[in-house]
N, C-alpha and C. Protein backbone atom coordinates (compact mmCIF):
# COMPACT_ATOMS: atom_id res chain seq x y z
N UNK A 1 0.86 -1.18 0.00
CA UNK A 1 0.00 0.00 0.00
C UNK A 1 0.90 1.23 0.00
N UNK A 2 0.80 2.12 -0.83
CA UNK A 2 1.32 3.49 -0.81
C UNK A 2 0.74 4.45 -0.01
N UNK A 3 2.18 5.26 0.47
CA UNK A 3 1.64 6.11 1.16
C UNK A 3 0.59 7.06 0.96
N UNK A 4 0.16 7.35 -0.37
CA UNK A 4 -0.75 8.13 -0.67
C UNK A 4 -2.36 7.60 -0.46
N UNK A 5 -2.35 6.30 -0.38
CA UNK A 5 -3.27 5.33 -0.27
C UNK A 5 -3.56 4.90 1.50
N UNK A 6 -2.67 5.01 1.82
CA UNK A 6 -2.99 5.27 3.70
C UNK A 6 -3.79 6.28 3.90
N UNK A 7 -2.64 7.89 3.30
CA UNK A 7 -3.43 9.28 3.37
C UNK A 7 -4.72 9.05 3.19
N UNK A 8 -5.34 8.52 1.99
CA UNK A 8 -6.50 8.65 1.81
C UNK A 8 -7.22 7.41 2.79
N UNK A 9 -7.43 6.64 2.79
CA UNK A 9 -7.68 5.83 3.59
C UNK A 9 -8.01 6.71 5.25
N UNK A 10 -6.59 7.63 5.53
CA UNK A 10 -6.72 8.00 6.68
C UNK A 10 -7.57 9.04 6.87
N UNK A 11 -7.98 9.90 5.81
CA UNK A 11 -8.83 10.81 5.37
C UNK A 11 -10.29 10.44 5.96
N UNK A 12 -10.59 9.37 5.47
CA UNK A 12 -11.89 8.44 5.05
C UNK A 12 -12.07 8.39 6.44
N UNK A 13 -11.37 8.19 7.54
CA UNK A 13 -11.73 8.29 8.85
C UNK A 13 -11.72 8.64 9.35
N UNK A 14 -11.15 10.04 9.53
CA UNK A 14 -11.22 11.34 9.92
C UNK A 14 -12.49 11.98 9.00
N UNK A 15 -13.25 11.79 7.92
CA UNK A 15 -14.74 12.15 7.87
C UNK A 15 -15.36 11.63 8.21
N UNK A 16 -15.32 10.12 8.12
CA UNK A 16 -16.23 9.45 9.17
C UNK A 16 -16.48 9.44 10.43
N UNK A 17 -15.18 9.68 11.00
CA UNK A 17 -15.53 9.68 12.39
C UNK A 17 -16.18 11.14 13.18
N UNK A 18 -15.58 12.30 12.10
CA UNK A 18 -16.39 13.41 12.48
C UNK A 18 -17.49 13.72 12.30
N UNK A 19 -18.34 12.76 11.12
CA UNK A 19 -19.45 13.33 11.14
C UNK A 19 -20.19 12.37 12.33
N UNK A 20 -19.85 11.15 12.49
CA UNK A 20 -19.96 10.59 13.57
C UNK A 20 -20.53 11.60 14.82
N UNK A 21 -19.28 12.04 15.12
CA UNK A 21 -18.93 12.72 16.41
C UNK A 21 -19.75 14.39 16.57
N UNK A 22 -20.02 14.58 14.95
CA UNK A 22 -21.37 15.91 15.40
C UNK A 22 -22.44 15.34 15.42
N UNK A 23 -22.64 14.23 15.30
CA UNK A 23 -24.00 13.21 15.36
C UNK A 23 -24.34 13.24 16.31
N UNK A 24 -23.49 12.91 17.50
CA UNK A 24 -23.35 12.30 18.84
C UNK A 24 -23.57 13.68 19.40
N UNK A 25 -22.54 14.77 19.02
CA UNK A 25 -23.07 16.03 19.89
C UNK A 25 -24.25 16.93 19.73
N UNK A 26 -24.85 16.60 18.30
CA UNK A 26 -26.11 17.23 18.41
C UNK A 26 -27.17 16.53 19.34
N UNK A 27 -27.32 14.51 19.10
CA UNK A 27 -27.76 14.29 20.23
C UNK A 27 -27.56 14.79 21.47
N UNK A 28 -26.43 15.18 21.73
CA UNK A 28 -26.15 15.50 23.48
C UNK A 28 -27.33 16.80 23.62
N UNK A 29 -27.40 17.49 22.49
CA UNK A 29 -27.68 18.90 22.65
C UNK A 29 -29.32 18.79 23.19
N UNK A 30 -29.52 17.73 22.38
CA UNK A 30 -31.71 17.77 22.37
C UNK A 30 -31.23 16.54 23.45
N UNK A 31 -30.54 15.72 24.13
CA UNK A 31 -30.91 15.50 25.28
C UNK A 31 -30.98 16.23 26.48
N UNK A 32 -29.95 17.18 26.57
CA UNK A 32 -29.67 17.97 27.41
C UNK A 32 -31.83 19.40 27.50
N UNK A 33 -31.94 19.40 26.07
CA UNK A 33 -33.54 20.09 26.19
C UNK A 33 -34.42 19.31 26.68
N UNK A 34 -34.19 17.97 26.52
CA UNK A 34 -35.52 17.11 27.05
C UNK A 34 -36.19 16.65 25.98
N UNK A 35 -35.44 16.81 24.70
CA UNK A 35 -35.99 15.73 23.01
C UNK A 35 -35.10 14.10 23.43
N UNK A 36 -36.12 13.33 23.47
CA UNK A 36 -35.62 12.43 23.64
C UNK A 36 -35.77 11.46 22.13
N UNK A 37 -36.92 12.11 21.07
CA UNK A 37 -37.86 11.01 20.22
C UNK A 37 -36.59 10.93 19.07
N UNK A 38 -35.67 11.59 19.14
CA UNK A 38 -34.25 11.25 17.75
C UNK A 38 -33.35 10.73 18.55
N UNK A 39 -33.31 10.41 19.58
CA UNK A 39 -32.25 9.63 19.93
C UNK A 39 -31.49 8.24 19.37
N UNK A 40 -32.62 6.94 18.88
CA UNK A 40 -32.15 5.81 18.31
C UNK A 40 -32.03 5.98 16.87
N UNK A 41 -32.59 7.31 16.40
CA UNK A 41 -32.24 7.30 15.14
C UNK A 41 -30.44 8.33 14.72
N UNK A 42 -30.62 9.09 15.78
CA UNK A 42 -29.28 9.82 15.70
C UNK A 42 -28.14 8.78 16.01
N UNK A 43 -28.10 7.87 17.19
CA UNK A 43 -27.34 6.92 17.92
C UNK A 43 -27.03 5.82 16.45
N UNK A 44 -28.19 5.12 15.60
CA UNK A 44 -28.15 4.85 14.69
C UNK A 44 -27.15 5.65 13.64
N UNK A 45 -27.24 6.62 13.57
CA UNK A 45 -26.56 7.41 12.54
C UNK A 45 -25.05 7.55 12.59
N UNK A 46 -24.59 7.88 14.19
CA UNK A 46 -23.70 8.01 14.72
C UNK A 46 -22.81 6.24 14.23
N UNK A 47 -23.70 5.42 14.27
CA UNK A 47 -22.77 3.90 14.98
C UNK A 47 -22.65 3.78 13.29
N UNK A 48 -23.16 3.58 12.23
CA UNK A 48 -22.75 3.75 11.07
C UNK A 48 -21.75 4.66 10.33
N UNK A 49 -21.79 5.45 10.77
CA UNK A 49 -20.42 6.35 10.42
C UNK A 49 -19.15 5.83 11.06
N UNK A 50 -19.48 5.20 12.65
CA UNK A 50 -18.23 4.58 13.62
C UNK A 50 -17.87 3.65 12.61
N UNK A 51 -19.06 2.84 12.06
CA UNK A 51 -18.54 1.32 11.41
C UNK A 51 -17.59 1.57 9.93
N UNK A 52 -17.92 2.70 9.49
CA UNK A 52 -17.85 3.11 7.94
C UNK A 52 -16.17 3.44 8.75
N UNK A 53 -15.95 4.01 9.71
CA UNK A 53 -14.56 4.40 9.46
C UNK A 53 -13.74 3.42 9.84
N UNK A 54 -14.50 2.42 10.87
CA UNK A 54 -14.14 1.35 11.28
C UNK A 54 -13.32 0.10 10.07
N UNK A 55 -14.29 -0.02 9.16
CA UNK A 55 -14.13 -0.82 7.97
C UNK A 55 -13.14 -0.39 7.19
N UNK A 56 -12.68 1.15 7.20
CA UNK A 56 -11.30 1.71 6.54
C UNK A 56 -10.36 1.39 6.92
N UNK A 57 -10.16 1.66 8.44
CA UNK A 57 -9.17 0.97 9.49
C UNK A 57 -8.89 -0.81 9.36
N UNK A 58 -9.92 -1.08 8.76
CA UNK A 58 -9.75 -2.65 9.02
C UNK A 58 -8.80 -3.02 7.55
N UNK A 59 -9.31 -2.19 6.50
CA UNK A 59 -8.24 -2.26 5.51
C UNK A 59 -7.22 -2.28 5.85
N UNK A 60 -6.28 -1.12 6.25
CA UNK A 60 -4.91 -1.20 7.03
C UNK A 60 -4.76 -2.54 8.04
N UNK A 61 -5.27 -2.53 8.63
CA UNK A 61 -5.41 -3.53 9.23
C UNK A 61 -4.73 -5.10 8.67
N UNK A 62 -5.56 -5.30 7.60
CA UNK A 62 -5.60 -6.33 6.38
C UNK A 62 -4.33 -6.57 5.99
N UNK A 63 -4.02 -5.07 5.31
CA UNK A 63 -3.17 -4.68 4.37
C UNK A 63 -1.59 -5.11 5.36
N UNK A 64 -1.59 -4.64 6.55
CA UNK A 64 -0.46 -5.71 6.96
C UNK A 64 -0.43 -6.43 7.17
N UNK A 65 -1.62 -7.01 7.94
CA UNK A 65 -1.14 -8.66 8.30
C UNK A 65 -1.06 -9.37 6.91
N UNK A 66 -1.03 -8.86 5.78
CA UNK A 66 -0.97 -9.67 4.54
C UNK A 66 0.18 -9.86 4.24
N UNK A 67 1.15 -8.57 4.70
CA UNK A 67 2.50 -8.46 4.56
C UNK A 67 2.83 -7.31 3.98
N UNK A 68 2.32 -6.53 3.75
CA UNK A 68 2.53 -5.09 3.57
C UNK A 68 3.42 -4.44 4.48
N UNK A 69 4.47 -3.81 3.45
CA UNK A 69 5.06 -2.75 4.43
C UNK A 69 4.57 -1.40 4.40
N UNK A 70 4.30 -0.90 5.68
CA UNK A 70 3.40 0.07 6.20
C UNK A 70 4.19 1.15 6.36
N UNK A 71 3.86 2.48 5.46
CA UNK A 71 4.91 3.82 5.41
C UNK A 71 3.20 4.48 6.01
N UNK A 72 3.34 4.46 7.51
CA UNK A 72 2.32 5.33 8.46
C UNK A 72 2.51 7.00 8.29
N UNK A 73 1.71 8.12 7.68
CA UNK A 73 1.93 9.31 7.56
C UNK A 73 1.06 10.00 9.21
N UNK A 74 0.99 11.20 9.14
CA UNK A 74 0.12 11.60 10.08
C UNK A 74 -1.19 11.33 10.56
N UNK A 75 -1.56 11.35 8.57
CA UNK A 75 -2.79 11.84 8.49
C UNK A 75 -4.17 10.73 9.01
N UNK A 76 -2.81 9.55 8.60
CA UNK A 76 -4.04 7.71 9.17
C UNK A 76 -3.83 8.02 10.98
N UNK A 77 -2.50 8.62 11.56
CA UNK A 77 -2.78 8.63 13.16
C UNK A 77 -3.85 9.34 13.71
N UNK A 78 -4.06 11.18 12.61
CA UNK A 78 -5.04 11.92 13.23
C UNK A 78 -5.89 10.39 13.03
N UNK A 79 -6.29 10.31 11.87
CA UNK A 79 -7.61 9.27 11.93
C UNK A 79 -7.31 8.54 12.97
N UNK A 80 -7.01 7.73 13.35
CA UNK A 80 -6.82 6.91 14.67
C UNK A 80 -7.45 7.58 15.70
N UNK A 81 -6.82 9.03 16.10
CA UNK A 81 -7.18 9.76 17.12
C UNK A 81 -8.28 9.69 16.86
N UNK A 82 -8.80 10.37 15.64
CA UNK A 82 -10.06 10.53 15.33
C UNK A 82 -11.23 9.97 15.64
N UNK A 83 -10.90 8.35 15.69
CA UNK A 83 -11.71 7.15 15.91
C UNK A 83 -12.16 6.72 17.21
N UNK A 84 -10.97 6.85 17.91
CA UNK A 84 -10.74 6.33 18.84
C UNK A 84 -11.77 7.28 19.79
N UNK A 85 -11.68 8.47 19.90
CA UNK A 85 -11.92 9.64 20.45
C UNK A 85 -13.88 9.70 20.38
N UNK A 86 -13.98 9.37 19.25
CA UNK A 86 -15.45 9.16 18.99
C UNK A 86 -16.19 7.89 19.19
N UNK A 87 -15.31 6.89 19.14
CA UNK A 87 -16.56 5.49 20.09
C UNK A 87 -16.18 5.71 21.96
N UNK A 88 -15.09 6.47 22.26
CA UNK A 88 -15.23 6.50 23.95
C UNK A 88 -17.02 7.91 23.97
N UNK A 89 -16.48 8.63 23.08
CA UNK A 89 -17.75 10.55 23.09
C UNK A 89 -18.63 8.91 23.03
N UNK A 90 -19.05 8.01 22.12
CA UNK A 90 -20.47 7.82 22.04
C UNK A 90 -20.82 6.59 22.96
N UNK A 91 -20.02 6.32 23.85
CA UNK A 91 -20.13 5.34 25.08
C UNK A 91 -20.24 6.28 26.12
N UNK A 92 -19.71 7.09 26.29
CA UNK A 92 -19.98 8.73 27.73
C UNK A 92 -21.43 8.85 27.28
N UNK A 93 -21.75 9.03 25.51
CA UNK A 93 -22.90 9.63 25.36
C UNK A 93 -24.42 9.34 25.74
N UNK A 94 -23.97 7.59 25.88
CA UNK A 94 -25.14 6.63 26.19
C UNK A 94 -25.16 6.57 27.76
N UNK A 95 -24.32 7.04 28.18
CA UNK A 95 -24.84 7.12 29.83
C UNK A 95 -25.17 8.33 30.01
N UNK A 96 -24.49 9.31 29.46
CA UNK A 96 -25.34 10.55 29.59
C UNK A 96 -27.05 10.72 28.97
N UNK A 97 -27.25 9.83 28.27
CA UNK A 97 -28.61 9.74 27.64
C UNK A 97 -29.37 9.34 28.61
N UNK A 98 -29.07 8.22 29.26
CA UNK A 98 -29.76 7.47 30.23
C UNK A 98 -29.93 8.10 31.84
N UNK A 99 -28.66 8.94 31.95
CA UNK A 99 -28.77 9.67 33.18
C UNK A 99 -30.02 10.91 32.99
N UNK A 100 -29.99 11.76 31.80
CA UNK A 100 -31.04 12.67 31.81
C UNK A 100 -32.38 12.32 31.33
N UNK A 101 -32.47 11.14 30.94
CA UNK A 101 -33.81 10.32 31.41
C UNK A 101 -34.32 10.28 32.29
N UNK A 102 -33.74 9.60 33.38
CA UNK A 102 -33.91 9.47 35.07
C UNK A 102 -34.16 10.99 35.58
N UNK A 103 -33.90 11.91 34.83
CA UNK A 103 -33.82 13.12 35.84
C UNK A 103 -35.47 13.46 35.74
C-alpha cells in the first residue's frame, strides 16, 4: 500500500468519524432540552459512520497482516485519534442519555 493510499484511507476516517462525532453532539444537545424522540435514530446514525470508518481501518489492518510494508503518515494517526476519540464521546454519550432520562 502506498503512502498516498494510507493518506486517503486516513482521510476516510477522519470524515467518518467526524461526522460521527457531530452526530453524537447534536444528540447531546436535544438531550440535554428534554428531546428524547431522535435519539435511536441519531445513535443509529452516529454507529454507522463509527462502522464506515471502522471498515477503513480494518483495511490497514488487512493490508499488513498480509504483509505489507506500512509507510504510516500523520494523516491515518489523526484518523486513529479521530476514531478512537469518537466510540469513547459515544459510550460517555449513552450514559449521559440514560442519566437525563432518570432526571
Amino acid at each position: 500500500m502506498t503512502k498516498d493510499e494510507m493518506n486517503m484511507i486516513g482521510f476516510e476516517i477522519v470524515a467518518y468519524s467526524g461526522d460521527a462525532r457531530s452526530t453524537l453532539l447534536q444528540l447531546l444537545k436535544e438531550v440535554r432540552q428534554g428531546i428524547f424522540n431522535n435519539v435511536d435514530q441519531l445513535m443509529a446514525d452516529a454507529d454507522e459512520n463509527i462502522n464506515l470508518a471502522h471498515k477503513s481501518q480494518t483495511q490497514i489492518l488487512a493490508a499488513e497482516a498480509g504483509g505489507d510494508n506500512m509507510d504510516m503518515g500523520f494523516i491515518f494517526v489523526h484518523g486513529q485519534d479521530h476514531l478512537m476519540t469518537t466510540i469513547l464521546l459515544r459510550d460517555i454519550i449513552t450514559d449521559m442519555v440514560e442519566l437525563y432520562r432518570r432526571k
